[in-house]
Protein backbone atom coordinates (compact mmCIF):
# COMPACT_ATOMS: atom_id res chain seq x y z
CA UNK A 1 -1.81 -8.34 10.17
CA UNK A 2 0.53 -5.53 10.88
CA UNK A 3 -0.72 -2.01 12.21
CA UNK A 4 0.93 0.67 11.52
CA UNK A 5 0.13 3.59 13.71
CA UNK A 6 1.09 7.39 12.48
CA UNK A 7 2.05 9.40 15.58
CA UNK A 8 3.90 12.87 16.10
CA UNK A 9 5.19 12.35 19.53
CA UNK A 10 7.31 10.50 21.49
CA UNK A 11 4.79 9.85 23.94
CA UNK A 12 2.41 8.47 21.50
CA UNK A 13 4.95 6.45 19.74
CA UNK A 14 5.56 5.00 23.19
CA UNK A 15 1.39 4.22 23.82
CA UNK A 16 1.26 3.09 20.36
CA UNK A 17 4.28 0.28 20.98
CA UNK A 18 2.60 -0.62 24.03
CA UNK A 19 -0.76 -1.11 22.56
CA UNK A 20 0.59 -3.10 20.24
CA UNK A 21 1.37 -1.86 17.01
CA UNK A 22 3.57 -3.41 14.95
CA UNK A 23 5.09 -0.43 13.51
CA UNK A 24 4.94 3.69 13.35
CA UNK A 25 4.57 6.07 10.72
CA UNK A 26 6.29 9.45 12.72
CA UNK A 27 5.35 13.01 11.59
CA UNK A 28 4.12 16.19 12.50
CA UNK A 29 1.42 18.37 11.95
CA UNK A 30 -1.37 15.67 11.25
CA UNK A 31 -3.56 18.51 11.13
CA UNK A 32 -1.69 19.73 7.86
CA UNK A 33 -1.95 16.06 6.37
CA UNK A 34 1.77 15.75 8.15
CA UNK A 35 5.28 16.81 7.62
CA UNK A 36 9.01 15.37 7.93
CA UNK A 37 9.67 15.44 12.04
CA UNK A 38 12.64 17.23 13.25
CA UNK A 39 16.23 15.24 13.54
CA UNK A 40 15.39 15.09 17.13
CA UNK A 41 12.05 13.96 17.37
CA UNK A 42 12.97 11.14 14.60
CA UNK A 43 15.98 10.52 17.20
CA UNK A 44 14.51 10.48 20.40
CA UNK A 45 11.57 7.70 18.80
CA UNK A 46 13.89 5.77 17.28
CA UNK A 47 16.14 5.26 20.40
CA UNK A 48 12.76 4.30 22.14
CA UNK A 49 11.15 2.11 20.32
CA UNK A 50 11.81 -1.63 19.57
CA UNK A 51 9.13 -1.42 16.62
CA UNK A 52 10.45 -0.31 13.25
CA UNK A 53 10.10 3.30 12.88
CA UNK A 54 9.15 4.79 9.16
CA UNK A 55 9.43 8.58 8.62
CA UNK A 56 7.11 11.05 6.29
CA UNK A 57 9.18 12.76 3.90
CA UNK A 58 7.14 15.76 2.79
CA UNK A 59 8.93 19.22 3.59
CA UNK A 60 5.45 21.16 3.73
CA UNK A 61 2.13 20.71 3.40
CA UNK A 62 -0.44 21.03 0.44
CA UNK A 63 0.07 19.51 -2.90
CA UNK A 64 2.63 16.58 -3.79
CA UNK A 65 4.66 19.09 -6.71
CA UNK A 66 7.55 20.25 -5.45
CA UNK A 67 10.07 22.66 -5.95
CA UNK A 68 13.54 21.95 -6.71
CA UNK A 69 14.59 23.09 -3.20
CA UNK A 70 12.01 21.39 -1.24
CA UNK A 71 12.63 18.44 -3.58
CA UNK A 72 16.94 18.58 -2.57
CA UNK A 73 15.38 19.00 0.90
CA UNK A 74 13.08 15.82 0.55
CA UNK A 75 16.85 14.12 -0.62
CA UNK A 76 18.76 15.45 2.64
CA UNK A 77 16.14 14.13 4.83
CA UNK A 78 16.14 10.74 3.50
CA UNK A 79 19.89 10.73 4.63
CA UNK A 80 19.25 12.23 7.74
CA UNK A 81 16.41 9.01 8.26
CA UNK A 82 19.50 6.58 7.23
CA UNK A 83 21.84 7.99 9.23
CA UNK A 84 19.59 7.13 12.46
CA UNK A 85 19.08 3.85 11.55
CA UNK A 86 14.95 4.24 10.91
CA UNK A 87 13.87 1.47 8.65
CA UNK A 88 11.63 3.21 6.09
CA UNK A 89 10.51 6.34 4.94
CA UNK A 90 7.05 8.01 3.57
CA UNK A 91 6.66 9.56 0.86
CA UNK A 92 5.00 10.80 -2.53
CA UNK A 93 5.60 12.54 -5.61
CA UNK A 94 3.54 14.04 -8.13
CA UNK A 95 3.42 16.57 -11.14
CA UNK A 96 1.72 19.69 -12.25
CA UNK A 97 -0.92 17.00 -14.06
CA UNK A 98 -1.24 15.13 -10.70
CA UNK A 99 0.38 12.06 -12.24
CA UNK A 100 3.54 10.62 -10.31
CA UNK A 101 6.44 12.24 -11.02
CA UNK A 102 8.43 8.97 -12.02
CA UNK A 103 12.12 10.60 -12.55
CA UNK A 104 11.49 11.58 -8.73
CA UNK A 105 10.04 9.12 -7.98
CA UNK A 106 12.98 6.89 -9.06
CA UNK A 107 15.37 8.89 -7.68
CA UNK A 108 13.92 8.68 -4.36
CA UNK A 109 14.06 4.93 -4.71
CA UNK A 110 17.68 5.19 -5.43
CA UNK A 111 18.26 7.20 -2.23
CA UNK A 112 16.12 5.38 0.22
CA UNK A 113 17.78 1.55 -1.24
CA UNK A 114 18.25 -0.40 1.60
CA UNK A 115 15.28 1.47 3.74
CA UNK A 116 11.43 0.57 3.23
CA UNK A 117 9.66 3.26 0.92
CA UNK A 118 6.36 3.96 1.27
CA UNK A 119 4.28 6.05 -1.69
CA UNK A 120 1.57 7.53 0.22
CA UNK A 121 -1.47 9.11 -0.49
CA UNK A 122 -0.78 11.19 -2.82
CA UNK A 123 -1.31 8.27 -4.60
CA UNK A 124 -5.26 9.19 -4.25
CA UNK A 125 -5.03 12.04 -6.64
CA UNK A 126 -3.53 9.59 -9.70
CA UNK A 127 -6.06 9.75 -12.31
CA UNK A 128 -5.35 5.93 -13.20
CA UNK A 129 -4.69 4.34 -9.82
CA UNK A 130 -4.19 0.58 -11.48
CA UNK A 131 -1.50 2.14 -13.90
CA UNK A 132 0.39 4.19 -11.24
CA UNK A 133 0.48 1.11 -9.17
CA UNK A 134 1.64 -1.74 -11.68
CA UNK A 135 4.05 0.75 -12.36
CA UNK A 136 5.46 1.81 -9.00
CA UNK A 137 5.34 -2.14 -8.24
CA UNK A 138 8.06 -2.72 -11.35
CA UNK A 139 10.01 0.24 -9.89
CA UNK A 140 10.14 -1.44 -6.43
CA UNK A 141 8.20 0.66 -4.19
CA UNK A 142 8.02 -1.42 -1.33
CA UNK A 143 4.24 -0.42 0.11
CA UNK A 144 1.75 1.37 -1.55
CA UNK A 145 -0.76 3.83 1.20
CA UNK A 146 -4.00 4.82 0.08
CA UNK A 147 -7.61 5.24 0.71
CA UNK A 148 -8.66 3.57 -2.96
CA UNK A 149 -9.04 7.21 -3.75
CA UNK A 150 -11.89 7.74 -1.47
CA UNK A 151 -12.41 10.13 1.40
CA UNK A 152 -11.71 7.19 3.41
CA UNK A 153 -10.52 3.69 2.82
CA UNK A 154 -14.09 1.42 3.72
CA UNK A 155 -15.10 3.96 1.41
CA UNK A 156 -12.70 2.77 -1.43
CA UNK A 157 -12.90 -0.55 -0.61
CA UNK A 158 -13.84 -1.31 -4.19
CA UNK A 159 -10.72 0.40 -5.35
CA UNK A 160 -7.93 -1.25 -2.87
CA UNK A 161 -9.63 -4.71 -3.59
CA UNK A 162 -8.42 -4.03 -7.43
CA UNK A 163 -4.75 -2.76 -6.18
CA UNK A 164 -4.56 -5.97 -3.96
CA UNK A 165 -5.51 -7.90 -6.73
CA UNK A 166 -2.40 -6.77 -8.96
CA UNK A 167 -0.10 -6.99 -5.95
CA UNK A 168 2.84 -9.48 -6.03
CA UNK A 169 5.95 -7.51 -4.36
CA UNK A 170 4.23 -3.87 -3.56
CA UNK A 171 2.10 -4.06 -0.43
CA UNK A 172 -1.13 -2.26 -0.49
CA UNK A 173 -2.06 -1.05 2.86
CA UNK A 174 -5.26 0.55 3.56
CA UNK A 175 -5.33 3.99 5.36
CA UNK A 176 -7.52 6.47 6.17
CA UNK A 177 -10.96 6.27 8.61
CA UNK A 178 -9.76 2.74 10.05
CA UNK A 179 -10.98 2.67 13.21
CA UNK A 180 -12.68 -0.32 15.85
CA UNK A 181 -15.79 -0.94 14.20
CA UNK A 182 -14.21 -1.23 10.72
CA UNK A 183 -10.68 -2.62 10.66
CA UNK A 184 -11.46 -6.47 9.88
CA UNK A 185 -13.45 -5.40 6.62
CA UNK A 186 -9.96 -5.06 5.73
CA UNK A 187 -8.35 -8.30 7.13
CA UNK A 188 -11.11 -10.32 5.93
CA UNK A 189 -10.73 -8.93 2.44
CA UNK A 190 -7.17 -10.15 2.62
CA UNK A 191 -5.01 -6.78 3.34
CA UNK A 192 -1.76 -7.62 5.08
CA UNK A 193 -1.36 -4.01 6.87
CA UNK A 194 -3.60 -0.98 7.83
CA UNK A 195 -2.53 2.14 8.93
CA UNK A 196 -4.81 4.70 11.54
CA UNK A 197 -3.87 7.52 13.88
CA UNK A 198 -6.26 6.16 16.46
CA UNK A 199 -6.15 9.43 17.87
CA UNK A 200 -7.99 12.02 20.44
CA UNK A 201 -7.73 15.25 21.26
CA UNK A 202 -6.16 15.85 24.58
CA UNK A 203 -5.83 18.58 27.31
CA UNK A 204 -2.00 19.92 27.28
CA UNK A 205 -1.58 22.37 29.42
CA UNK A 206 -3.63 23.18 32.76
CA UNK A 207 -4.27 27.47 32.00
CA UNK A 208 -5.93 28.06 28.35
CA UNK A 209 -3.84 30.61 26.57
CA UNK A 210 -4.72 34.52 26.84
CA UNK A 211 -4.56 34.62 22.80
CA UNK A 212 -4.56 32.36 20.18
CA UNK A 213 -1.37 31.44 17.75
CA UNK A 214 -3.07 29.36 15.22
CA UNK A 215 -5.71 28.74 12.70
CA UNK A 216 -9.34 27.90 13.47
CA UNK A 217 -9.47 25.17 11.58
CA UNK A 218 -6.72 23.53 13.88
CA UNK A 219 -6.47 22.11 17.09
CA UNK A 220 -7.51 24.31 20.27
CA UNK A 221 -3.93 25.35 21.87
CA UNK A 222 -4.72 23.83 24.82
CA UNK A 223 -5.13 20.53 22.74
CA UNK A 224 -2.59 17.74 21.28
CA UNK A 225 -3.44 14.63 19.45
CA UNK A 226 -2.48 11.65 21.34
CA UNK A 227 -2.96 8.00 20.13
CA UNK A 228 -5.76 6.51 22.05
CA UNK A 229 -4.52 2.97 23.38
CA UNK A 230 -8.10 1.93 24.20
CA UNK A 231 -9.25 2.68 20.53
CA UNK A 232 -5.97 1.53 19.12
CA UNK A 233 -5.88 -1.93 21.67
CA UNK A 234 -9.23 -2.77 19.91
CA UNK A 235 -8.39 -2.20 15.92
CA UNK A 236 -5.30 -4.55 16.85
CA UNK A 237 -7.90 -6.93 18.53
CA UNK A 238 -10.22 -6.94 15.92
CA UNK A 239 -7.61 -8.15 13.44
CA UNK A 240 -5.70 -10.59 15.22
C-alpha cells in the first residue's frame, strides 16, 4: 500500500523518507489547509529525496474558485513543478456552485501531461461525489484525494467504498484523520494509497517570542509541525 505523507519541510520530508513513506505531498501552511511551497523549498526536497515528490498547487487558502490571476498563477507553478523534475502535482478546482470547474480542470490536465495530478479535497464539497468522479476518471485525473466528504475519511468510509467501487484508472486514496489505530480499515477495505500528516507540534526555537505575529487559531510561534516518525513508522506497519 503506498503512504503518502504531506509535509512542509525539508526536514520532515527527510523523517518521512526515512520512516518509510512511499511518497510526499509538499506544502505549506497546513494550518491554512496548505499552499504551493516556494521554488526553493520544492527544490531543496526534491534534490533530497529518492521518493517521488508531488506538489499542492493552490496559490492561497480558502475556497477552491479562483480568480483569473491566481488561476494563471496556479498555470506558472505547474511549470515551475516540471521544470524541477517533481513527479506530480495537487490540486483542485471548483466554481461559484461548488461543482468542479471542468474547463479548468481540463486545462490543468493539459499542463501537468506527463506529471501525476492529483484532485484533492476540494473534491469533498461536490454535491454529487459519484458524478464528479466518473467524470474526472474519463478526463484522466490520475488520483482522486478525499475524505468521502466527511470530516474525516473512517468517517466517510461509506462514501470512498462507493468511489473505489467505480475506480478502473483514477486512484482513490483516502485522506484525512488516518492515523495508527485506523489505517488498515482502509487496506482491508481494498484502498491502494492513504495519505496523513502524521504530525506533532514541536518546540522551534529555545526563547518564546516577546509578541506574537500570528493568529490564535494557529500554531504557538515557538511551534512547527514536524512529521512524527514513531506515529508515521506505525501507520506504514499497520498496512504492510
Amino acid at each position: 500500500m503506498t503512504v503518502e505523507v504531506c509535509v512542509t519541510s525539508l526536514e520532515s520530508a527527510r523523517i518521512a523518507e526515512q520512516a518509510g513513506a512511499q511518497r510526499i505531498e509538499l506544502c505549506s501552511e497546513l494550518s491554512l489547509g496548505g499552499i504551493t511551497p516556494s521554488y526553493g523549498l520544492i527544490r531543496t526536497v526534491k534534490e533530497a529525496l529518492n521518493i517521488p515528490v508531488h506538489v499542492l498547487i493552490r496559490p492561497r487558502s480558502g475556497d477552491f474558485t479562483y480568480s483569473e490571476g491566481e488561476y494563471r498563477s496556479m498555470l506558472e507553478d505547474i511549470e515551475i513543478c516540471r521544470s524541477l523534475g517533481v513527479e506530480g502535482v495537487v490540486t483542485g478546482v471548483l466554481d461559484g456552485d461548488l461543482q468542479v470547474d471542468w474547463k479548468r480542470t481540463r486545462e490543468l490536465l493539459k499542463a501537468s501531461e506527463g506529471l501525476n495530478l492529483t484532485f484533492h479535497r476540494a473534491f469533498d464539497w461536490v454535491p454529487d461525489p459519484a458524478g464528479a468522479f466518473q467524470r474526472l476518471q474519463e478526463m484522466g485525473v490520475h488520483t482522486l484525494l478525499s475524505s468521502g466528504q466527511a470530516p474525516s475519511a473512517e468517517k466517510g468510509l461509506g462514501v470512498l467504498r462507493e468511489l473505489l467501487a467505480l475506480s478502473n484508472t483514477c486512484t482513490v486514496m483516502p485522506g484525512g484523520g488516518i492515523r495508527p489505530g485506523n489505517a488498515r480499515l482502509f487496506k482491508e477495505a481494498g484502498f491502494r494509497a492513504i495519505h496523513l500528516s502524521a504530525g506533532r507540534p514541536v518546540k522551534n526555537t529555545v526563547k518564546p517570542p516577546p509578541i506574537p505575529m500570528r493568529s490564535s487559531s494557529f500554531l504557538s510561534e515557538n511551534e512547527v509541525l514536524r512529521v512524527d516518525p514513531e506515529m508515521l513508522g506505525q501507520v506504514i506497519k499497520s498496512v504492510n
